[in-house]
Protein backbone atom coordinates (compact mmCIF):
# COMPACT_ATOMS: atom_id res chain seq x y z
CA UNK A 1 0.00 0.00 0.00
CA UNK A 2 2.72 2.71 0.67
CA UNK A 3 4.64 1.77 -2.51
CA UNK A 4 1.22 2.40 -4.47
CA UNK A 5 0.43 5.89 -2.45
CA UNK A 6 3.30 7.60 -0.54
CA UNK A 7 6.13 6.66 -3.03
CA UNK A 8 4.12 7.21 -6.03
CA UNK A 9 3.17 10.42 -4.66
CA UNK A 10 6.92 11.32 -4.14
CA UNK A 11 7.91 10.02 -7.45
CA UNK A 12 5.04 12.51 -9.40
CA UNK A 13 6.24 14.90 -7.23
CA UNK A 14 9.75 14.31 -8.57
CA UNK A 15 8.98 13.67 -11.75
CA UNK A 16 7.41 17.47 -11.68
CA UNK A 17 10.66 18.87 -10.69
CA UNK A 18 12.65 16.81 -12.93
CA UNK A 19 10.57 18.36 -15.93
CA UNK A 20 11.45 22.03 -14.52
CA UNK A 21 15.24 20.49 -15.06
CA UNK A 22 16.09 20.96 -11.39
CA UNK A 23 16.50 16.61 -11.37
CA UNK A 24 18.01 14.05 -13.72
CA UNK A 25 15.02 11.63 -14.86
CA UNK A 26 16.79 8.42 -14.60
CA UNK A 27 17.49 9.83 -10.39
CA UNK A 28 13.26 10.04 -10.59
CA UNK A 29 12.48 6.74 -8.91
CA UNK A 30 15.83 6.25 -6.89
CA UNK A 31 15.34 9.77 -5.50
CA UNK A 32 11.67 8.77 -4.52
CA UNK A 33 12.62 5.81 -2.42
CA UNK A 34 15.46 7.91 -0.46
CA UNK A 35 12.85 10.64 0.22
CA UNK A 36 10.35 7.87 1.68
CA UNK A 37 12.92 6.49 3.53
CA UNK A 38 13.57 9.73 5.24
CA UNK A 39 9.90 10.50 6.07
CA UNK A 40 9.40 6.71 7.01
CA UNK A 41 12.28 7.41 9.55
CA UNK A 42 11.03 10.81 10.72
CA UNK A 43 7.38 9.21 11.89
CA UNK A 44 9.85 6.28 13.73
CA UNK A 45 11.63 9.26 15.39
CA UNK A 46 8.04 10.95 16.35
CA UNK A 47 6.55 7.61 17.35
CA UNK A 48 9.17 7.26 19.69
CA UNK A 49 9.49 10.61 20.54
CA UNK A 50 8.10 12.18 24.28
CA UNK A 51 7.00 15.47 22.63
CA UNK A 52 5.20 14.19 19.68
CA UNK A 53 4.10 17.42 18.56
CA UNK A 54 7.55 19.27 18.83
CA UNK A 55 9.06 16.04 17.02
CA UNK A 56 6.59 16.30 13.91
CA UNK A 57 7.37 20.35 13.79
CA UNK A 58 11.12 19.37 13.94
CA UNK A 59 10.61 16.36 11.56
CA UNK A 60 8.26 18.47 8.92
CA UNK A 61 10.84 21.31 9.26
CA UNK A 62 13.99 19.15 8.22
CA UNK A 63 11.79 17.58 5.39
CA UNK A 64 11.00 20.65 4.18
CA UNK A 65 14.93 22.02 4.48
CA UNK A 66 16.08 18.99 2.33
CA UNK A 67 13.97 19.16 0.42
CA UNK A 68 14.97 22.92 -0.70
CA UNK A 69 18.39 22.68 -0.22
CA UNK A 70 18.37 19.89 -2.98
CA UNK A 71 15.52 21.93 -5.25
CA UNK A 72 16.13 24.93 -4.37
């Protein structure tokens, strides 16, 4: 189910910004599974976290930095 949804999510996503040029194609689906990875890691880090909600803001903040640093 999250192959189907979250990654192919992610990889239209990524296939958006590789048609702007800011991504290789061929990095399209490789780039998608890294990027789930991270967020898959992030809710492991919340789950265990004892301040949920200050973990998601931290998590959804770092997401959102990667994610411009390498788009940007």
């Amino acid at each position: 189910m999250e192959e189907d949804h979250a990654l192919g999510l992610i990889r239209a996503g990524l296939q958006v910004i590789a048609a702007e040029g800011k991504l290789r194609p061929e990095l399209v689906s490789m780039f998608a599974h890294v990027l789930l990875a991270s967020v898959n890691e992030v809710a492991l880090l919340v789950a265990r976290s004892e301040d949920k909600e200050a973990a998601m803001k931290a998590g959804a903040d770092t997401i959102d930095e990667m994610l411009r640093r390498l788009f940007a």
